[in-house]
Protein backbone atom coordinates (compact mmCIF):
# COMPACT_ATOMS: atom_id res chain seq x y z
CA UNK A 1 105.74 83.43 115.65
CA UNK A 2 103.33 86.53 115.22
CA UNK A 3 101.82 86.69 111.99
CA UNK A 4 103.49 89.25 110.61
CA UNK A 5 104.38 89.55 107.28
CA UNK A 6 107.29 92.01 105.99
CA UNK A 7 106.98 92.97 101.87
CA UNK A 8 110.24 94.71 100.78
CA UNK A 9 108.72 96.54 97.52
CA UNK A 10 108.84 99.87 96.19
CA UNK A 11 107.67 103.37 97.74
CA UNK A 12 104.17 102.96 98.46
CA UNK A 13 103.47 106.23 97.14
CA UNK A 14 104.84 105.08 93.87
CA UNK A 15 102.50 101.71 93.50
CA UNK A 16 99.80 101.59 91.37
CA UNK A 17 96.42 99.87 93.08
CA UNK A 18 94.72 98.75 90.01
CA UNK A 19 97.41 96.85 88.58
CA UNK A 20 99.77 96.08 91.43
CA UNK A 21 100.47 91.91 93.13
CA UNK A 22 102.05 92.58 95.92
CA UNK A 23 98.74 94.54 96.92
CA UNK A 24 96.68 92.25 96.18
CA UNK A 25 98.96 90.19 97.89
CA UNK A 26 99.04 91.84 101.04
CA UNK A 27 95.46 92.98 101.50
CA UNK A 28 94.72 89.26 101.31
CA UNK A 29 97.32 88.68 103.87
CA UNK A 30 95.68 91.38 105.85
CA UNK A 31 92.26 89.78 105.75
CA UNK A 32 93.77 87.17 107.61
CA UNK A 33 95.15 88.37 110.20
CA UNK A 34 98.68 89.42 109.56
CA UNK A 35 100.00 92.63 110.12
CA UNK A 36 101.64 93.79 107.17
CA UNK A 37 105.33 95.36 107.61
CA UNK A 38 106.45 97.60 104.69
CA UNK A 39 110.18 98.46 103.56
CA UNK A 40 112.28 99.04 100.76
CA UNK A 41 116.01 97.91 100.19
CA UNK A 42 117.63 101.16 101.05
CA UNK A 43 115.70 100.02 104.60
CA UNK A 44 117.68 96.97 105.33
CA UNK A 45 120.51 97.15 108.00
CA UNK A 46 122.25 94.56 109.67
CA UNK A 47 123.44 95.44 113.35
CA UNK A 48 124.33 93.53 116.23
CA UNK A 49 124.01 90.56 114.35
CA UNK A 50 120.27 91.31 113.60
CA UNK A 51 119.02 91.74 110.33
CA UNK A 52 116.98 95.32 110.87
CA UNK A 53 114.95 97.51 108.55
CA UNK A 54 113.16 100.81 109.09
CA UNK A 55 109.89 100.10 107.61
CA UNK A 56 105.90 101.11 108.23
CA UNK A 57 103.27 99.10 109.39
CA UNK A 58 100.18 99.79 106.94
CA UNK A 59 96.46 98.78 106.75
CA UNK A 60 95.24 98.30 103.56
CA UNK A 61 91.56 99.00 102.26
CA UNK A 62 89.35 98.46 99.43
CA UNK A 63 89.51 101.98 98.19
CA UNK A 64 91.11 102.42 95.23
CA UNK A 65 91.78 105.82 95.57
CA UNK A 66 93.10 105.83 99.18
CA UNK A 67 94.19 102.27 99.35
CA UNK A 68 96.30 102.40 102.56
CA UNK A 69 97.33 103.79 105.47
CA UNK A 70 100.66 104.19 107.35
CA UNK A 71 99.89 103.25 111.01
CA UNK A 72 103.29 104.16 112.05
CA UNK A 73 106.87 103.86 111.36
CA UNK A 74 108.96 101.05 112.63
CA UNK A 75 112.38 99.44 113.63
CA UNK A 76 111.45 96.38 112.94
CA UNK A 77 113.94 92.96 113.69
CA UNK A 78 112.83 90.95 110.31
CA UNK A 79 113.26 87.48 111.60
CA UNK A 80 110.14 88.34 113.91
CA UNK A 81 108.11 87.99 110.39
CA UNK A 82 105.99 84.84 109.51
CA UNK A 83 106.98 85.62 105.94
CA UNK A 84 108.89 87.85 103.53
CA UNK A 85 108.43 88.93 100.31
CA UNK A 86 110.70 90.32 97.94
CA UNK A 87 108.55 92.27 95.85
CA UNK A 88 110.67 95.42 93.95
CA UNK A 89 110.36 95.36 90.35
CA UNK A 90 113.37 95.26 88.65
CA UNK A 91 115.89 96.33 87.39
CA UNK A 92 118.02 92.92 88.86
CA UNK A 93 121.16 95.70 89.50
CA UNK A 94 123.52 95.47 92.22
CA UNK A 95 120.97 97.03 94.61
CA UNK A 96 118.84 94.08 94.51
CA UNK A 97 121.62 91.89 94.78
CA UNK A 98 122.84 93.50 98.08
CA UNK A 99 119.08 92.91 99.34
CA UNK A 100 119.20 89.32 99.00
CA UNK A 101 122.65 89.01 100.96
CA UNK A 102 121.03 90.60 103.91
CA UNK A 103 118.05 88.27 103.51
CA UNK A 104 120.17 84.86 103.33
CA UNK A 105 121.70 85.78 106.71
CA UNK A 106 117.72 85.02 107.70
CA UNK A 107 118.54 80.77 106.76
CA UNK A 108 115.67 79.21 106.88
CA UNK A 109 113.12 81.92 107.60
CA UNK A 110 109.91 81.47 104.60
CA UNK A 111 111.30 84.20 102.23
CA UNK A 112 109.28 84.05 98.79
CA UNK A 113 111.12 83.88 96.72
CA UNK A 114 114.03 82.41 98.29
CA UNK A 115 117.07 85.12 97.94
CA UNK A 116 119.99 82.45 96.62
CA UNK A 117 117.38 81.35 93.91
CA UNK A 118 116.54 84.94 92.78
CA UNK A 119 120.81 85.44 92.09
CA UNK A 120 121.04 81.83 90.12
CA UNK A 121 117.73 82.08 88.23
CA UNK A 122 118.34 84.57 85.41
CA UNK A 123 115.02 86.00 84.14
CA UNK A 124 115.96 85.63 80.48
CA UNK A 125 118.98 82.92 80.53
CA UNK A 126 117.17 80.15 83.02
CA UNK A 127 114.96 79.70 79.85
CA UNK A 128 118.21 77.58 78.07
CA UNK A 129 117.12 74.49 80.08
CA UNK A 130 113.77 74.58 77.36
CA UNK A 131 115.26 75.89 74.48
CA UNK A 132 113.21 73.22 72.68
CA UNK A 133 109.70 74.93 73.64
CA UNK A 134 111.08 78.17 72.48
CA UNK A 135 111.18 79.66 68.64
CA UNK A 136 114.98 79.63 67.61
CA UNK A 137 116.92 81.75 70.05
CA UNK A 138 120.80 82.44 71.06
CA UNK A 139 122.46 84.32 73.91
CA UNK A 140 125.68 86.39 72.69
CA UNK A 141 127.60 89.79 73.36
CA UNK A 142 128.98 89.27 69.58
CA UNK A 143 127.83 90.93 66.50
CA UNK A 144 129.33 88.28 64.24
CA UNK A 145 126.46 86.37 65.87
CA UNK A 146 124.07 88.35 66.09
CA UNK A 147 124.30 88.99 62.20
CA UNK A 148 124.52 85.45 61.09
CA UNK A 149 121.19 84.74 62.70
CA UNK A 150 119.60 87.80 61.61
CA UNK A 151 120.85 87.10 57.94
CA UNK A 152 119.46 83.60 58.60
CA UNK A 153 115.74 84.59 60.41
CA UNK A 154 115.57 88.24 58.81
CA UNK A 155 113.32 89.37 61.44
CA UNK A 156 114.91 89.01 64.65
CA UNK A 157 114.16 90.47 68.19
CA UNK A 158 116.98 91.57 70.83
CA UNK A 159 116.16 91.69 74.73
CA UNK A 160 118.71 92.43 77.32
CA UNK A 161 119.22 89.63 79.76
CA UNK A 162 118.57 91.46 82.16
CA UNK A 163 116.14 93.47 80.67
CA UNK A 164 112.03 93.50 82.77
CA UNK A 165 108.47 94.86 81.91
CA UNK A 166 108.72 95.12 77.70
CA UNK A 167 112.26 98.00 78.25
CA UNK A 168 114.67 98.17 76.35
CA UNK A 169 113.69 95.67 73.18
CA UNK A 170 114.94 95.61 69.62
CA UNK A 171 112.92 94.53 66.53
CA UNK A 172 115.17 94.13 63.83
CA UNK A 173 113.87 93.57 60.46
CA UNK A 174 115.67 93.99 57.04
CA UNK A 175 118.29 95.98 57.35
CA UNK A 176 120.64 95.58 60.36
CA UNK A 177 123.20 98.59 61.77
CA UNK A 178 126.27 97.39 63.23
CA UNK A 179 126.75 100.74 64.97
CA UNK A 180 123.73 101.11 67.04
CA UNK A 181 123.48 96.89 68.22
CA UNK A 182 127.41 97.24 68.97
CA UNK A 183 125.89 100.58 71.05
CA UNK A 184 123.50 98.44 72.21
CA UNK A 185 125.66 95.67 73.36
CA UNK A 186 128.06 98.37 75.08
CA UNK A 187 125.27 99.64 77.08
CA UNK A 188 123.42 95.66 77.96
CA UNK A 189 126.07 93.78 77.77
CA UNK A 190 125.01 90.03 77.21
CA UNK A 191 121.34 89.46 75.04
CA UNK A 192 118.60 87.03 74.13
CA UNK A 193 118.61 87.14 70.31
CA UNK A 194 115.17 85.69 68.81
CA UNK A 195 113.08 84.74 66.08
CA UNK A 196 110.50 87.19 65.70
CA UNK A 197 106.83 85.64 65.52
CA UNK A 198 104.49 87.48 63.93
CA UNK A 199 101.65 85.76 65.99
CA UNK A 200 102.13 88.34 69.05
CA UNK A 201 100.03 90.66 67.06
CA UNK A 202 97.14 87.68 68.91
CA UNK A 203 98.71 88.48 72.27
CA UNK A 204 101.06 86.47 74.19
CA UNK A 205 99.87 84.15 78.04
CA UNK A 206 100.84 84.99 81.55
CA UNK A 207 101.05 82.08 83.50
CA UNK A 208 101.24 81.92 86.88
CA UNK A 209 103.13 79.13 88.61
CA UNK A 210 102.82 78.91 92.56
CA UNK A 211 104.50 76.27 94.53
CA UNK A 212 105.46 74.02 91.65
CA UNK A 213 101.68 74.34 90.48
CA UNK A 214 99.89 76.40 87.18
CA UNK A 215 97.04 78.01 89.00
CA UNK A 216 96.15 79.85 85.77
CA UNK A 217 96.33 82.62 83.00
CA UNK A 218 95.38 85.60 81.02
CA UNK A 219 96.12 86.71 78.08
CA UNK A 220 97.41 90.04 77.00
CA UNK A 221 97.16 91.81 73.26
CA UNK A 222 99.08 94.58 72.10
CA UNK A 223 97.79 97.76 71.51
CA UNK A 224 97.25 98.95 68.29
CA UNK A 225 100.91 99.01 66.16
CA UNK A 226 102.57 97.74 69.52
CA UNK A 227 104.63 94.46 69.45
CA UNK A 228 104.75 94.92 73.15
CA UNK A 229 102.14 92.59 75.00
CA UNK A 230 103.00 93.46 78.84
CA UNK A 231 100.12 95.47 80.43
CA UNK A 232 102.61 97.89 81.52
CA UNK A 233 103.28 98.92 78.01
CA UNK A 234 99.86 99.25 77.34
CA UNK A 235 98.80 95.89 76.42
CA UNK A 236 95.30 94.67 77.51
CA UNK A 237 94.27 91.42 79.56
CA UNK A 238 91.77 88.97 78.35
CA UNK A 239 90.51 85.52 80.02
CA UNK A 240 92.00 82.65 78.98
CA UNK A 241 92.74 79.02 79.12
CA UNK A 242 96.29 76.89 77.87
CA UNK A 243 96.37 74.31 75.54
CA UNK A 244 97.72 70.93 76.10
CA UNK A 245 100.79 72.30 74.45
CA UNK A 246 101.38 75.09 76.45
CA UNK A 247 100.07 73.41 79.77
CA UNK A 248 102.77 70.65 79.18
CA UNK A 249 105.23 73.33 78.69
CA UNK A 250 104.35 75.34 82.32
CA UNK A 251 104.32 72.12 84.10
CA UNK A 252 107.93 71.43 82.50
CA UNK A 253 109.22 74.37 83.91
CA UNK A 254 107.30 74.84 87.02
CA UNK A 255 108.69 71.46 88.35
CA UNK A 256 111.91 73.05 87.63
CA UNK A 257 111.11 75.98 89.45
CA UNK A 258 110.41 74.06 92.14
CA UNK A 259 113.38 72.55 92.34
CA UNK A 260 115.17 75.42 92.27
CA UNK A 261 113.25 76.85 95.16
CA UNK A 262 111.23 79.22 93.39
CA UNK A 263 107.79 79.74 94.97
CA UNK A 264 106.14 82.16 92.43
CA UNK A 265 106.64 82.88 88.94
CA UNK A 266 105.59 84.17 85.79
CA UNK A 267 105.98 82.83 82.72
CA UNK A 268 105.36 84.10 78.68
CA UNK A 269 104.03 82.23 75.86
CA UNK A 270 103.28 83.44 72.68
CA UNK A 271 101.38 80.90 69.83
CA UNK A 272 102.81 77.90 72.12
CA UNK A 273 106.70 78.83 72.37
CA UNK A 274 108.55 80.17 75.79
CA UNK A 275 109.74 83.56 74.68
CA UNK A 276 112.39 83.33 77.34
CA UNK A 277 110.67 85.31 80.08
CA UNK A 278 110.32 83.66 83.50
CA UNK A 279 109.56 86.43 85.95
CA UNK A 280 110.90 85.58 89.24
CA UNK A 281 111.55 88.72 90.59
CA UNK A 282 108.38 90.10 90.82
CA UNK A 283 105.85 88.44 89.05
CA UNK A 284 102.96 90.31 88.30
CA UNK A 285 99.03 89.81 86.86
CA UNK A 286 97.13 88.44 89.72
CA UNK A 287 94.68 91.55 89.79
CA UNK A 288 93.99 91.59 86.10
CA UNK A 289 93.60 87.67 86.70
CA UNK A 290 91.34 88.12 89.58
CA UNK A 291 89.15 91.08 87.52
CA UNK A 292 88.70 88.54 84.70
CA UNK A 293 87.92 85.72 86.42
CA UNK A 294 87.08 86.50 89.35
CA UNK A 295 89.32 84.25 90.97
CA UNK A 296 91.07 85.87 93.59
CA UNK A 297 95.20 83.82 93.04
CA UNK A 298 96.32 85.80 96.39
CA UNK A 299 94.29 83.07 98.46
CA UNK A 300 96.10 80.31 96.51
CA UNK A 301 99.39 81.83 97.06
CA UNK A 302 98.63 82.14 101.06
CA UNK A 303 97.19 78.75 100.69
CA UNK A 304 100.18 77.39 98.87
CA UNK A 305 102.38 79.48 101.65
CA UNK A 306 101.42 77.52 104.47
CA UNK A 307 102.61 74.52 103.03
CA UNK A 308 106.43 75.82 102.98
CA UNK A 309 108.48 74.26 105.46
């Protein structure tokens, strides 16, 4: 097999060094060895019974500023990869859908993370298996609902189900308008409806799950009159270490991501409670991680790779 390693992710030109996984990802890759193949979904073909994409082989480097360069462009027959990544953020729309029917054609080829798993884990909903680690919560498209537990919490928070990265998020508190949630619900459809805690003013933990395995965490605060932790919505990353509470909780649901055939994940606490986020997708935080620790996760995850059968 040549050790090649395709990453379907976004336009390179679009990805942000400092803060991005899947380079951090693939320069470790690089380091040993493995060419790295990349390609986004509008890429993938399938053709003469060949799963194809048009993609670039790139070299990565330490620069921050010019962090890669495109060696050339390629037709490139996937299967030929040691491994695959699906890496695109969200959002989890029919587009990424279509990309993991072209990649289940591949069977048993080491895709992380596996394409059927990515369709039946929901970001938001998989969290009902541990509703008990979470603060009260309900998933509904109805007001009637939606207003019974705001009338019971009084501060309540509303995230799309399929909602990513902080978007798109309601904070409801004393006085709820029917118009704009039944707007709302029009536009999302079906949403995680929450008790607000007050304690994500201290930040909320990343955890990152590998292989069925917490290999660590950081933890992210809000910027000032932000109830958004997520570094993307300008929340900042601090070193960190989980409680017995909330390391029983990640081992509870990394064994069930493991199960599931989920290789890498994700997943938010805030003062000890699941807030229903288990990023599956693409999980980010290994470079803030790896800045704060100095711990570099991208070895682990290569490490953790070469176990897959």
């Amino acid at each position: 097999m040549n050790k090649i390693i395709a990453i379907q992710s976004d336009d390179i030109k679009k990805v942000n060094v400092k803060t991005d996984t899947s380079v951090l990802l693939a320069k470790e890759a690089q380091d040993q060895g493995y060419k790295i193949i990349w390609y986004e979904t509008k890429d993938l073909n399938f053709i003469n019974s060949k799963v194809l994409v048009y993609g670039k082989e790139i070299k990565f480097f330490n620069n921050k500023i010019k962090f890669y360069k495109i060696i050339k462009d390629i037709k490139f027959d996937i299967s030929k990869a040691k491994y695959i990544l699906i890496r695109q953020n969200p959002p989890f729309d029919i587009n990424y859908i279509n990309s993991t029917y072209y990649l289940d054609i591949l069977g048993g080829r080491k895709i992380i993370n596996n394409p059927t798993s990515i369709r039946n884990v929901s970001e938001k909903f998989y969290s009902a298996k541990f509703i008990k680690y979470m603060p009260p919560t309900i998933f509904t498209k109805n007001f009637f609902e939606i207003n019974n537990f705001f009338k019971k919490y009084k501060n309540i928070v509303i995230k799309p189900i399929n909602g990513y990265a902080g978007k798109n998020i309601l904070f409801i508190k004393k006085i709820i308008n029917k118009k704009n949630i039944l707007k709302y619900l029009k536009k999302f459809d079906h949403v995680m409806v929450q008790k607000y805690l007050p304690s994500i003013k201290n930040g909320d933990k990343r955890i990152f799950i590998i292989n069925g395995k917490v290999k660590g965490a950081i933890k992210r605060i809000p910027k000032r009159g932000s109830n958004l932790a997520n570094i993307s919505q300008g929340g900042k990353a601090f070193e960190t270490k989980l409680n017995k509470k909330e390391l029983k909780i990640s081992k509870a649901i990394a064994k069930s991501l493991f199960k599931s055939k989920i290789f890498f994940a994700g997943i938010d606490l805030i003062d000890g409670y699941l807030i229903g986020d288990i990023n599956v997708t693409s999980p980010t935080g290994l470079p803030q991680f790896k800045e704060l620790t100095g711990i570099n996760l991208a070895k682990e995850f290569w490490n953790e790779a070469k176990r897959l059968k």
